[in-house]
N, C-alpha and C. Protein backbone atom coordinates (compact mmCIF):
# COMPACT_ATOMS: atom_id res chain seq x y z
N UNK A 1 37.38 -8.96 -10.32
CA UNK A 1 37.43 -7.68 -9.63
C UNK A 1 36.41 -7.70 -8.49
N UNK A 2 36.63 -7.52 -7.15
CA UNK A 2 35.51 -7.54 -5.99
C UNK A 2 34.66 -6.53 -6.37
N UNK A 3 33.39 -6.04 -5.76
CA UNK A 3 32.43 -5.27 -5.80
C UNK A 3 32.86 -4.69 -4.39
N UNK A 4 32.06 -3.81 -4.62
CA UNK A 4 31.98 -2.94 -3.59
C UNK A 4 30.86 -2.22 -2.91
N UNK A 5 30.70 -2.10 -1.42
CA UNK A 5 29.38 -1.40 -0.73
C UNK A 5 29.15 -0.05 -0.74
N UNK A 6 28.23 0.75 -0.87
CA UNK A 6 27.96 1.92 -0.46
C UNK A 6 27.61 2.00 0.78
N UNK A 7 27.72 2.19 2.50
CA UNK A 7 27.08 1.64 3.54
C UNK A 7 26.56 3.28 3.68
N UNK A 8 25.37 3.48 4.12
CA UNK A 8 24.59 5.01 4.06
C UNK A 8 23.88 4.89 5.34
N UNK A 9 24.03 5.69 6.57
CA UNK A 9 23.37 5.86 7.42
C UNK A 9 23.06 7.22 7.45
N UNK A 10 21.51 7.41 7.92
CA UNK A 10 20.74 8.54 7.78
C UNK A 10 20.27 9.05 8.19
N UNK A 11 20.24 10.37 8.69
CA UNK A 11 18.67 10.90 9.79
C UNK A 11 18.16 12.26 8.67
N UNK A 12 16.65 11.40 8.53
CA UNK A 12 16.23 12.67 7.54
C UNK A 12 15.82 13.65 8.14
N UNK A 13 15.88 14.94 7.65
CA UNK A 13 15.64 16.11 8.27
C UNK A 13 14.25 16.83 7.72
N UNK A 14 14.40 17.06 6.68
CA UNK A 14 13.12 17.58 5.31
C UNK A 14 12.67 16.44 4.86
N UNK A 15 12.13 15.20 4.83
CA UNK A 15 11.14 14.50 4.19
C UNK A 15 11.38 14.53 2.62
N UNK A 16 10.33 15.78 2.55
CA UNK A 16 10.20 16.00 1.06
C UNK A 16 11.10 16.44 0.13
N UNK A 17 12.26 16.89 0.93
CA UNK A 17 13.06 16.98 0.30
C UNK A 17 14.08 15.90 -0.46
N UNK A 18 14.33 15.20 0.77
CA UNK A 18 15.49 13.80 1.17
C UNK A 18 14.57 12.41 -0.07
N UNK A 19 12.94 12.77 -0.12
CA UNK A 19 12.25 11.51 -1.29
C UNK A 19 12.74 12.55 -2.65
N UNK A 20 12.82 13.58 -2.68
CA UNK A 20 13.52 14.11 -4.25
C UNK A 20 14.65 13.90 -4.43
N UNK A 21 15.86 13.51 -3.49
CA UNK A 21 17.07 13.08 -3.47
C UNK A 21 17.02 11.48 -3.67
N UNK A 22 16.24 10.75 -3.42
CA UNK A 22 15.75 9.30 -3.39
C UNK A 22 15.49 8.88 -4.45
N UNK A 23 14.48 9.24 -5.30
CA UNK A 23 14.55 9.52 -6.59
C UNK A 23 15.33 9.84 -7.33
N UNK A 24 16.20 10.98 -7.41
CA UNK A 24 16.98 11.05 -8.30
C UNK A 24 18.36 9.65 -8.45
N UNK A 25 18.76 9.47 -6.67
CA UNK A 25 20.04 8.80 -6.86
C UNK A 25 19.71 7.54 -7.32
N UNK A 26 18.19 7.16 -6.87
CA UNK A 26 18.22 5.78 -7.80
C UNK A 26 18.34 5.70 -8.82
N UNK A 27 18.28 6.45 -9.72
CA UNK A 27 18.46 5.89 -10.88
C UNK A 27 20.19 6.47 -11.51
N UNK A 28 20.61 7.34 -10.53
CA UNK A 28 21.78 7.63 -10.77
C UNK A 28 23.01 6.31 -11.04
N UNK A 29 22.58 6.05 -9.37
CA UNK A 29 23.36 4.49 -8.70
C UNK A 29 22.45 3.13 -10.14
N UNK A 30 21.85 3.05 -10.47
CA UNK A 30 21.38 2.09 -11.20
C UNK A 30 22.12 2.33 -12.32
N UNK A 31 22.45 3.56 -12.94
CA UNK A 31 22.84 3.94 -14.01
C UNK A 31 24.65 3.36 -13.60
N UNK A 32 25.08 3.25 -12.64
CA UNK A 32 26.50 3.06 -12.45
C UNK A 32 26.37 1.81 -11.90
N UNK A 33 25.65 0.72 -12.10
CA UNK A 33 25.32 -0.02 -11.92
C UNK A 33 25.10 -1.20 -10.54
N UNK A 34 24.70 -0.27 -9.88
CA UNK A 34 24.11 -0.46 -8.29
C UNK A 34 23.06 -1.27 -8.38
N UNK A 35 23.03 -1.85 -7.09
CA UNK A 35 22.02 -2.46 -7.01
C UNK A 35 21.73 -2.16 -5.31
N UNK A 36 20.41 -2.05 -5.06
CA UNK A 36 20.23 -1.79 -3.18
C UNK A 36 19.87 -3.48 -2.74
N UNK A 37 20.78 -3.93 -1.69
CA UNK A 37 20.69 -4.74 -1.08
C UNK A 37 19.92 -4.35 0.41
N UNK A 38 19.83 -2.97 0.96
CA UNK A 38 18.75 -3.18 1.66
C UNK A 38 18.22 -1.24 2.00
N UNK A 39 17.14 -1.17 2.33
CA UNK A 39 16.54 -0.01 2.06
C UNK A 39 15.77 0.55 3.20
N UNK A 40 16.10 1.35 3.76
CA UNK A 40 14.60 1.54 4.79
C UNK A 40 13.94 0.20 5.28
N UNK A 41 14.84 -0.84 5.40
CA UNK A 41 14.57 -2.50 6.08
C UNK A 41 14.50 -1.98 7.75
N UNK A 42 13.52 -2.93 8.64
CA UNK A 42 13.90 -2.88 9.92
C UNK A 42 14.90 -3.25 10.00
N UNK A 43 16.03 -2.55 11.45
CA UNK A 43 17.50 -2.77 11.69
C UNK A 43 17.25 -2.33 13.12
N UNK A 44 18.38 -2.75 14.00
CA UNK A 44 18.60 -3.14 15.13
C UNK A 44 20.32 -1.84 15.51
N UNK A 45 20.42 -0.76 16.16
CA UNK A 45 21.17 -0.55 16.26
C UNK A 45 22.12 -1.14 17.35
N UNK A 46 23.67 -1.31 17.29
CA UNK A 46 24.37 -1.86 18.64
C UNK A 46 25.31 -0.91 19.73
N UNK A 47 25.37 -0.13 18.49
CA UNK A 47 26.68 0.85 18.71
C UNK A 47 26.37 2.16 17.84
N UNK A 48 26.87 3.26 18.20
CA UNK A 48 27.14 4.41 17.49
C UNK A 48 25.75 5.14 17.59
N UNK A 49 25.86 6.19 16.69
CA UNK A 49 24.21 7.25 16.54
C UNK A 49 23.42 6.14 16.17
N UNK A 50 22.66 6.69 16.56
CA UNK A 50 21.26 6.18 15.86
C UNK A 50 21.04 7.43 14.47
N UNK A 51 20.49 5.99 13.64
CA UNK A 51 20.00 6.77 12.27
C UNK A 51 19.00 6.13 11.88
N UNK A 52 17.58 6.75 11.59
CA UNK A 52 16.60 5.59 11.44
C UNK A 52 16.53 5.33 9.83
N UNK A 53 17.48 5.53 9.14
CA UNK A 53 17.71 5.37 7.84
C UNK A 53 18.94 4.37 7.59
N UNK A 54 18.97 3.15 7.07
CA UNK A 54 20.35 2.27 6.71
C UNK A 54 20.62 2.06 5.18
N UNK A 55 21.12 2.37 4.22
CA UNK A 55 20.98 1.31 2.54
C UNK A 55 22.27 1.02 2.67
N UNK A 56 21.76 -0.02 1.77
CA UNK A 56 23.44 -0.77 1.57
C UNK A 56 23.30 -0.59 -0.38
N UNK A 57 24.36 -0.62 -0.89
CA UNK A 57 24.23 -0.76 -2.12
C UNK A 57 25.24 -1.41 -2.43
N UNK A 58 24.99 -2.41 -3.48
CA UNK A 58 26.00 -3.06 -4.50
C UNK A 58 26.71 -2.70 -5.76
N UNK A 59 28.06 -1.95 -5.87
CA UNK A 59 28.52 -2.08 -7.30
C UNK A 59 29.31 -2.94 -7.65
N UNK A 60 29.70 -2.70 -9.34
CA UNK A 60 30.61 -4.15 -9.89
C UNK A 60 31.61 -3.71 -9.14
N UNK A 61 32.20 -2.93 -8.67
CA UNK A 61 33.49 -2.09 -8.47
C UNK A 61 34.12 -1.13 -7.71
N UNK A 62 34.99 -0.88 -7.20
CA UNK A 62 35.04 0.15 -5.91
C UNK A 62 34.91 1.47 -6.80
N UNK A 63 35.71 1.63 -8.22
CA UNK A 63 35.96 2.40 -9.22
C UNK A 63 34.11 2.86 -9.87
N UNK A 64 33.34 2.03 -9.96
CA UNK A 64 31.74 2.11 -10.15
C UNK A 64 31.17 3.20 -9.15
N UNK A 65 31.80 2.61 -7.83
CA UNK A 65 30.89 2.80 -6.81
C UNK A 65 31.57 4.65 -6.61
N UNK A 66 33.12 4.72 -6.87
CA UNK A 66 33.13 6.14 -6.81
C UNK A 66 32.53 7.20 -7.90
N UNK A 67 32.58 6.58 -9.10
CA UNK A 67 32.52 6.99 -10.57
C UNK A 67 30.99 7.39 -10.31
N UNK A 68 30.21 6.95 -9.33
CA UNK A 68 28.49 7.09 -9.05
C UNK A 68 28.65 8.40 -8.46
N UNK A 69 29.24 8.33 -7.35
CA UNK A 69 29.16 9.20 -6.46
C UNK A 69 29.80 10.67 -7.05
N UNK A 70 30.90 10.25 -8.11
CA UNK A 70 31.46 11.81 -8.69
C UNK A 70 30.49 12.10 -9.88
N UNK A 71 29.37 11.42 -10.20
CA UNK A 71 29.06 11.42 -11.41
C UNK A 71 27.98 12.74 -11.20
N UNK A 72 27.66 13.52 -12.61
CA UNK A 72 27.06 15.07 -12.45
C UNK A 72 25.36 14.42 -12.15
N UNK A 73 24.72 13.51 -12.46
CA UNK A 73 23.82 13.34 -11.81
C UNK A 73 23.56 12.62 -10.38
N UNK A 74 24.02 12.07 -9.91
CA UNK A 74 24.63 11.84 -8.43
C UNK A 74 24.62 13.42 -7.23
N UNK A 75 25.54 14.04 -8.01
CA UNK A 75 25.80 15.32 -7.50
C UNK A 75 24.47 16.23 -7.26
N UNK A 76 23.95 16.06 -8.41
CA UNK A 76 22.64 17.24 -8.44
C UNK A 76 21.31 16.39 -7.72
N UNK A 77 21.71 15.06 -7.18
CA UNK A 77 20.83 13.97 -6.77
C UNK A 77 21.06 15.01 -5.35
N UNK A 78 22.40 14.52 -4.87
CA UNK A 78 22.90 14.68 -3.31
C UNK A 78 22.66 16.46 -3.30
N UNK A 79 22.50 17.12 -3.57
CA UNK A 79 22.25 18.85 -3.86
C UNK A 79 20.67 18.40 -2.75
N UNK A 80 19.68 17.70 -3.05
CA UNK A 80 18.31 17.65 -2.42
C UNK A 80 18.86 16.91 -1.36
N UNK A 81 19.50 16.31 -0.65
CA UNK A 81 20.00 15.65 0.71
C UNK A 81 20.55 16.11 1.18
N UNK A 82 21.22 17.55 0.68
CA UNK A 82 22.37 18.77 2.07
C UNK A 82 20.71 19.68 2.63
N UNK A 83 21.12 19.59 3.68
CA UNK A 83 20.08 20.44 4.44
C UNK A 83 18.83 19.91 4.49
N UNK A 84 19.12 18.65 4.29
CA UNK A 84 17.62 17.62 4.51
C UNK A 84 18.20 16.43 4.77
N UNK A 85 18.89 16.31 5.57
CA UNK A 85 19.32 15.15 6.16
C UNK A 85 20.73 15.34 6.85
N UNK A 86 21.24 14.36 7.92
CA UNK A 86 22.86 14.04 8.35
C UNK A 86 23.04 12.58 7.66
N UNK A 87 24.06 12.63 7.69
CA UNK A 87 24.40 11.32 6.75
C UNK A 87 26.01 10.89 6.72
N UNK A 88 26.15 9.63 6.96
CA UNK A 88 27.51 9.09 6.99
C UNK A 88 27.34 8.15 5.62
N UNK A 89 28.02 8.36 4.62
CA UNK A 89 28.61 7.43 4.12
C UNK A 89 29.73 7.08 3.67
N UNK A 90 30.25 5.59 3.45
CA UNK A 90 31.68 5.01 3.34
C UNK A 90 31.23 3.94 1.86
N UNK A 91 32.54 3.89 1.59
CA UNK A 91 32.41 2.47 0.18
C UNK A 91 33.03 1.50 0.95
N UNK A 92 32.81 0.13 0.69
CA UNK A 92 33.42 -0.50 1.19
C UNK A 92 34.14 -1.60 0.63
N UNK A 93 35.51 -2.05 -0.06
CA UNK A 93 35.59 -3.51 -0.84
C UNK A 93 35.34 -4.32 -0.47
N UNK A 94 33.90 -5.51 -1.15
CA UNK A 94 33.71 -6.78 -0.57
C UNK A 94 34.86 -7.63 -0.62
N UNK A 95 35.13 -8.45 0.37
CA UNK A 95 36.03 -9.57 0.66
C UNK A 95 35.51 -10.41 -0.81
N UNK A 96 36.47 -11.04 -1.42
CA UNK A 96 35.91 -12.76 -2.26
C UNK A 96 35.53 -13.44 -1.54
């Protein structure tokens, strides 16, 4: 079964708010078995907005990676990231 990306671009708005959302989803996404392949890393934009925020995350599964995102702690994670941040994110299926 391929895995799948979370790709998350970000512009934080509230700080303190958006690190209580940070906290919570990690361990949400860990719990659905994520892994962050990259985090608040220096990045190079080419194209599109600028967001000075990038993560990438790894699940076993495209089905993982939604099952995170619908999951009730996920939800009450992303509750501290509305109105403290803009944010694009997509899943993505890795190629084999």
């Amino acid at each position: 079964m391929p895995t799948a990306l979370w790709i998350a671009h970000v512009h934080v708005t509230d700080p303190e708010r958006y690190g209580e959302y940070a906290k919570r989803a990690t361990q949400a996404i860990a719990d659905h078995g994520g892994v962050f392949l990259a985090r608040a890393t220096p990045y190079h934009t080419l194209e599109g907005a600028e967001r000075a925020r990038h993560v990438v995350t790894r699940f076993p599964s495209m089905q993982a990676a939604v099952d995170c995102y619908n999951s009730p702690a996920y939800q009450e994670a992303l509750s501290f990231a509305k109105g403290a941040s803009e944010r694009d994110l997509v899943i993505v299926e890795e190629n084999a």
